[in-house]
C-alpha atoms as a PDB file:
ATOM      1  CA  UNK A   1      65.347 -39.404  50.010  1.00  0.00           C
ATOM      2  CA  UNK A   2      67.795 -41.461  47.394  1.00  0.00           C
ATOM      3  CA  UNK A   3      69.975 -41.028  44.936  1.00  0.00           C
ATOM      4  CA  UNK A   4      68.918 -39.415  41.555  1.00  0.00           C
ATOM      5  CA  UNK A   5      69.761 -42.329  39.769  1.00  0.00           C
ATOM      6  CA  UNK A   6      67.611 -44.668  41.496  1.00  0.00           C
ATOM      7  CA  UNK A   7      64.806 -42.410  41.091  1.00  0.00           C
ATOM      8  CA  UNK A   8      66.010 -42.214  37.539  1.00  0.00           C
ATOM      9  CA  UNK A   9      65.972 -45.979  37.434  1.00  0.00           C
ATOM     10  CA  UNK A  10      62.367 -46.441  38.482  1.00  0.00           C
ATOM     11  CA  UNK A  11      61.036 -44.419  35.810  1.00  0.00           C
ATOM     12  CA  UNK A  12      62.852 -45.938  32.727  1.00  0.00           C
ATOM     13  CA  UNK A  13      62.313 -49.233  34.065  1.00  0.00           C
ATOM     14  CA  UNK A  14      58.534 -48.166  34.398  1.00  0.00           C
ATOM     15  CA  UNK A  15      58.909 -46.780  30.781  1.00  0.00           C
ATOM     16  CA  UNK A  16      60.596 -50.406  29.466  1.00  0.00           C
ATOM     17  CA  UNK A  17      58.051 -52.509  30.961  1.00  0.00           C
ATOM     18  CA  UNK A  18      55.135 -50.480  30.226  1.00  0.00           C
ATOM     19  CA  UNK A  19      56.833 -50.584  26.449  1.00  0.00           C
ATOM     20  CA  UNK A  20      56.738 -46.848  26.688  1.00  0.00           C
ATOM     21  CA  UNK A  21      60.224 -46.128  26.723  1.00  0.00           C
ATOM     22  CA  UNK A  22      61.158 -42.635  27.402  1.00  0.00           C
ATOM     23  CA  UNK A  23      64.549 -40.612  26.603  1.00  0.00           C
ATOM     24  CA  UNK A  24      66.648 -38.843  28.517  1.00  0.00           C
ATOM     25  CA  UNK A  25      64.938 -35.093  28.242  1.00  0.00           C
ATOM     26  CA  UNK A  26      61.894 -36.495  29.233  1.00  0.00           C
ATOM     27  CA  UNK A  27      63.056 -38.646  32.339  1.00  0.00           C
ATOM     28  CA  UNK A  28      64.699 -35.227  33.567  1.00  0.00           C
ATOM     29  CA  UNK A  29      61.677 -33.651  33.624  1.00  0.00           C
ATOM     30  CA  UNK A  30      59.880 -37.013  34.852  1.00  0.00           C
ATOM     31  CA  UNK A  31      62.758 -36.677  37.953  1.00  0.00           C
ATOM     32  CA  UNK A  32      61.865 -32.915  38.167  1.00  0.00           C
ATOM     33  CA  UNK A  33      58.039 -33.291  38.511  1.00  0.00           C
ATOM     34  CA  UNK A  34      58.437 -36.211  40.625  1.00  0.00           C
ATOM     35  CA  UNK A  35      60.645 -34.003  43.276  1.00  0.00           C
ATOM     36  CA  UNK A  36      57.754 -31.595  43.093  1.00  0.00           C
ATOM     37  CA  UNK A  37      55.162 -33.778  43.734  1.00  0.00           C
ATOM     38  CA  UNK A  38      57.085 -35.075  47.094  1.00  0.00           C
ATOM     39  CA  UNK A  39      57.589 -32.170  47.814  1.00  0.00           C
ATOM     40  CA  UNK A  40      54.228 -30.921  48.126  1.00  0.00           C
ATOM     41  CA  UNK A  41      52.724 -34.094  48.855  1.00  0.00           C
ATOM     42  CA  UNK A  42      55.311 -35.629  51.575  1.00  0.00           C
ATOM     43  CA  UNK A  43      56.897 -32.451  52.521  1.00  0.00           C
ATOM     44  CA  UNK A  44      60.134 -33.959  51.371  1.00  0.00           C
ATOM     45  CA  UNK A  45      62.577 -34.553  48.351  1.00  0.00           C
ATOM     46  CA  UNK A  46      62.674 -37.531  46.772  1.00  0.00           C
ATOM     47  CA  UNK A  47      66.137 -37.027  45.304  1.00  0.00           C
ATOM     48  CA  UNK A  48      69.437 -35.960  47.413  1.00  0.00           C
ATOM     49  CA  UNK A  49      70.792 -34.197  44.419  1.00  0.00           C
ATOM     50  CA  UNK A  50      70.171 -30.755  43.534  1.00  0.00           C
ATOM     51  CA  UNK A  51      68.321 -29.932  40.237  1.00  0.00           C
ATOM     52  CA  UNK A  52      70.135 -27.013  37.632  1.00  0.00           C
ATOM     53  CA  UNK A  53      68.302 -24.588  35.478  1.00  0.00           C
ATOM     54  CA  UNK A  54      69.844 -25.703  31.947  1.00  0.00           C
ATOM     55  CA  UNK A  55      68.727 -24.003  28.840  1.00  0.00           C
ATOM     56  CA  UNK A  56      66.007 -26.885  28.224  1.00  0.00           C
ATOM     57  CA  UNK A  57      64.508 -26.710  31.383  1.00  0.00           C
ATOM     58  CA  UNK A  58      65.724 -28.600  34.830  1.00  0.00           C
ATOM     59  CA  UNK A  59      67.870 -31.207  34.540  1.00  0.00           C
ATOM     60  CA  UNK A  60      69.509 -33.333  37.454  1.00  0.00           C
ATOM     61  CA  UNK A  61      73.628 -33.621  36.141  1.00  0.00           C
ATOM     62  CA  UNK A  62      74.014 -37.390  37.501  1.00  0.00           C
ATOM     63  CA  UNK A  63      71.136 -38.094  35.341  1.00  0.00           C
ATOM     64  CA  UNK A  64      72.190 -36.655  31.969  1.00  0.00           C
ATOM     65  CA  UNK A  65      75.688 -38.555  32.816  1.00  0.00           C
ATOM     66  CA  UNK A  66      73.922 -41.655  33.150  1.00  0.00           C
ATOM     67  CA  UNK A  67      72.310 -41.973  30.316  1.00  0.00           C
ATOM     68  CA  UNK A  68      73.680 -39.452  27.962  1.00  0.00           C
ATOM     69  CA  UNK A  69      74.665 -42.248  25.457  1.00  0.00           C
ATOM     70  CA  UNK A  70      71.190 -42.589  24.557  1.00  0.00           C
ATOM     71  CA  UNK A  71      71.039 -38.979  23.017  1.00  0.00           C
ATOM     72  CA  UNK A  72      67.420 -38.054  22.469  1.00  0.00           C
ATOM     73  CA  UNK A  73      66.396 -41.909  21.554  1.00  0.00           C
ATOM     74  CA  UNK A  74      64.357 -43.609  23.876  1.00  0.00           C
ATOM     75  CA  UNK A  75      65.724 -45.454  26.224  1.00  0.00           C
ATOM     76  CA  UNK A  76      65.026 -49.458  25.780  1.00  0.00           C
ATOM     77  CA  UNK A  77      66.842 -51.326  27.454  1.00  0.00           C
ATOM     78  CA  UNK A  78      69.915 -50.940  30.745  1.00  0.00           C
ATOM     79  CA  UNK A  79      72.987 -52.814  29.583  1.00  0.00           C
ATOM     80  CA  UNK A  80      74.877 -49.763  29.082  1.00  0.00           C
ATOM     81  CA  UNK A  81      74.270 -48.275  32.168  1.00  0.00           C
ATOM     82  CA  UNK A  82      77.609 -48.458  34.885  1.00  0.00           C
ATOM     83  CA  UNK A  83      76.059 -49.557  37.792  1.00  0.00           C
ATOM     84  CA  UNK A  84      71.963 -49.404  37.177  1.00  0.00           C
ATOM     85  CA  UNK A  85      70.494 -49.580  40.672  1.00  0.00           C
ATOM     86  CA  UNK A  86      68.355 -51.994  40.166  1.00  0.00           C
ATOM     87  CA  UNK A  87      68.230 -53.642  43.436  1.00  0.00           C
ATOM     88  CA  UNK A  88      67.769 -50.205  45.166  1.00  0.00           C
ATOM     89  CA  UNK A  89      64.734 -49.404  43.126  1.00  0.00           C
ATOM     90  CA  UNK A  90      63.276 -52.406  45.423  1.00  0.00           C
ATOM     91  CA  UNK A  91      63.592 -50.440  48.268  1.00  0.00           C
ATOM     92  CA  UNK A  92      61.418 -47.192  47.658  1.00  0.00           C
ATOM     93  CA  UNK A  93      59.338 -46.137  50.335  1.00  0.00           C
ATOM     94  CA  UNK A  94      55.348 -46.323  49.471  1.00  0.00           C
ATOM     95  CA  UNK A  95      54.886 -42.647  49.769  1.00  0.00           C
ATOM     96  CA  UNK A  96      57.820 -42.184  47.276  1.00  0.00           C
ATOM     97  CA  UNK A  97      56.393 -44.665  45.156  1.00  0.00           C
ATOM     98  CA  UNK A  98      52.924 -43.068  45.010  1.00  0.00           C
ATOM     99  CA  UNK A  99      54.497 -39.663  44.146  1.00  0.00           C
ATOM    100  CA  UNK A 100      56.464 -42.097  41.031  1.00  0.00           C
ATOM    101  CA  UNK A 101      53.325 -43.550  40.250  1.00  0.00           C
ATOM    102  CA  UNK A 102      51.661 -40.087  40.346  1.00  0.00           C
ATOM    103  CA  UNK A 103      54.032 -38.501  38.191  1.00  0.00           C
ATOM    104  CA  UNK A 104      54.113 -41.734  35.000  1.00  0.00           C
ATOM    105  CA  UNK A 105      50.030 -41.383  35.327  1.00  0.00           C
ATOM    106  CA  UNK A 106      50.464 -37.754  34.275  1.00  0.00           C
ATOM    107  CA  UNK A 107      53.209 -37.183  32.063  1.00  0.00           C
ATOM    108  CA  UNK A 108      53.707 -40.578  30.428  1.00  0.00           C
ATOM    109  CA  UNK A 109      51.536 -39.545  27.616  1.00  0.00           C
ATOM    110  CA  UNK A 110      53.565 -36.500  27.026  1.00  0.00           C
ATOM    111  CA  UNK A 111      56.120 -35.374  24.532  1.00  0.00           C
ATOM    112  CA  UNK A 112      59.901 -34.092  26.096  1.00  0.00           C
ATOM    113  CA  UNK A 113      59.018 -31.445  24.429  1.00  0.00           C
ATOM    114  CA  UNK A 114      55.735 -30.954  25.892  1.00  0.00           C
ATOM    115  CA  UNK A 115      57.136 -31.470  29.534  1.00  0.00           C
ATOM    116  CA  UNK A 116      60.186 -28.765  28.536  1.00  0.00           C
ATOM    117  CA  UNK A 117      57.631 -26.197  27.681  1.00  0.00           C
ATOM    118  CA  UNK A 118      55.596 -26.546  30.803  1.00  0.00           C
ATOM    119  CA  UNK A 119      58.857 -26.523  32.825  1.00  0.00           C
ATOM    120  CA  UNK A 120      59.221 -23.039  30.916  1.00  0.00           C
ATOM    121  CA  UNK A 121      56.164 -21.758  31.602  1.00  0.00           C
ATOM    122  CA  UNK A 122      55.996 -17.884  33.235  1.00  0.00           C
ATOM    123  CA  UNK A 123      56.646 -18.529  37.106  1.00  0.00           C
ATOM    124  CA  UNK A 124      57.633 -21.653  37.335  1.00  0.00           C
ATOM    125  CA  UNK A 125      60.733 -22.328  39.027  1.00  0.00           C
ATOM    126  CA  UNK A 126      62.932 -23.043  36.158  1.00  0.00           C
ATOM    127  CA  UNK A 127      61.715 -19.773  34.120  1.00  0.00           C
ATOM    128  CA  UNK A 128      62.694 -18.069  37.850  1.00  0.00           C
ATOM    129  CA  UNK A 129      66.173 -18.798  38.326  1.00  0.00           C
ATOM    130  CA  UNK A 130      67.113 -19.675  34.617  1.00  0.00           C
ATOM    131  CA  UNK A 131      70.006 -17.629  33.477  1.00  0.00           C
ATOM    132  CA  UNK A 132      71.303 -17.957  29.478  1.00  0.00           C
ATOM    133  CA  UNK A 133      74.733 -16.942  30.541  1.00  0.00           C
ATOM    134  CA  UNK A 134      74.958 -19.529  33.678  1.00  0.00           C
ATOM    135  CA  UNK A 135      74.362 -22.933  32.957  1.00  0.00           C
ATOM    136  CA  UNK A 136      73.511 -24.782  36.171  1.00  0.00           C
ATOM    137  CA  UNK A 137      71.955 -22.444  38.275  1.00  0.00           C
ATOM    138  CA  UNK A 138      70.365 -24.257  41.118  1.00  0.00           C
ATOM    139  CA  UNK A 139      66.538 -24.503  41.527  1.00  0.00           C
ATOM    140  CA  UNK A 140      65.706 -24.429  45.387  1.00  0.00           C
ATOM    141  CA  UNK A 141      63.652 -27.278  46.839  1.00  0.00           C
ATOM    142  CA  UNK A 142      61.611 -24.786  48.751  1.00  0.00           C
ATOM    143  CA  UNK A 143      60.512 -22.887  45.190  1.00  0.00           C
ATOM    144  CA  UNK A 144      59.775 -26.148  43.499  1.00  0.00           C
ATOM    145  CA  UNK A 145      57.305 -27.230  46.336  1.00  0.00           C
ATOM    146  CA  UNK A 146      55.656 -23.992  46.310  1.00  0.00           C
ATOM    147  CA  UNK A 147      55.103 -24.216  42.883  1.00  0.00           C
ATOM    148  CA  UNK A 148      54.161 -27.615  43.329  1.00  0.00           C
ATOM    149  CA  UNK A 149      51.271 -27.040  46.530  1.00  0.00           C
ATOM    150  CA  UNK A 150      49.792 -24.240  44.367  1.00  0.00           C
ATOM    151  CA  UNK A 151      49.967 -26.534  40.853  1.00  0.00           C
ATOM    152  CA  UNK A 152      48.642 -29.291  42.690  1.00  0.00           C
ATOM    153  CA  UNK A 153      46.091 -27.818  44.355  1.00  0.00           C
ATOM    154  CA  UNK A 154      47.267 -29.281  48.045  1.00  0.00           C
END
């Protein structure tokens, strides 16, 4: 399990070299499917933190501090970010690297918007806990991998 932000890191790095840089909606629900995907795969999390239900879908708050400054425009390059954990990103675990790898092979090609909707969807564990008047309701771990074994198919 690590730190959001190294998680984080992984993916826009993936995004930069790939020269398919993604913004900061989309790597929270890159983060978010990622979790799920360890989850149900691994049986574990692949982030400490706990994700919120915020009113575009789940978003990890360490994250959207990170890399706020980028707004919605991709994010190219890492200057700007205090402390990108670059060296850390070295040390994933292969299992939590497949479940990264997993998770760029099917949502790279998609829109934020796209990945917000699907977070959105009837049932899912966002739409579950989501409350207007709450921002930052919690999203269990144990209803995102049993969304995730049943979308999955495992």
């Amino acid at each position: 399990m690590y730190s959001a932000s190294v998680i984080a890191a992984y993916l826009v790095n993936k995004g930069i070299e790939c020269i398919s840089p993604i913004s900061q909606m989309k790597l929270q629900k890159m983060v978010y499917f990622a979790q799920g995907v360890n989850l149900a795969t691994n049986d574990a999390p692949i982030i400490k933190q706990t994700i919120e239900a915020w009113k575009y879908g789940p978003v990890v708050p360490i994250i959207y501090s990170d890399y706020k400054l980028y707004g919605s425009l991709p994010i190219n390059d890492v200057d700007l970010i205090y402390n990108f954990p670059k060296d850390e990103i070295k040390n994933i675990d292969p299992k939590s690297l497949e479940s990264l790898n997993y998770t760029w092979q099917a949502t790279s090609h998609l829109t934020a918007e796209e990945l917000a909707n699907w977070t959105h969807i009837v049932g899912s564990p966002w739409q579950r806990v989501y409350n207007p008047n709450a921002n930052g309701v919690p999203i269990p771990n144990d209803l995102i991998k049993s969304y995730f074994v049943d979308f999955l198919g495992s």
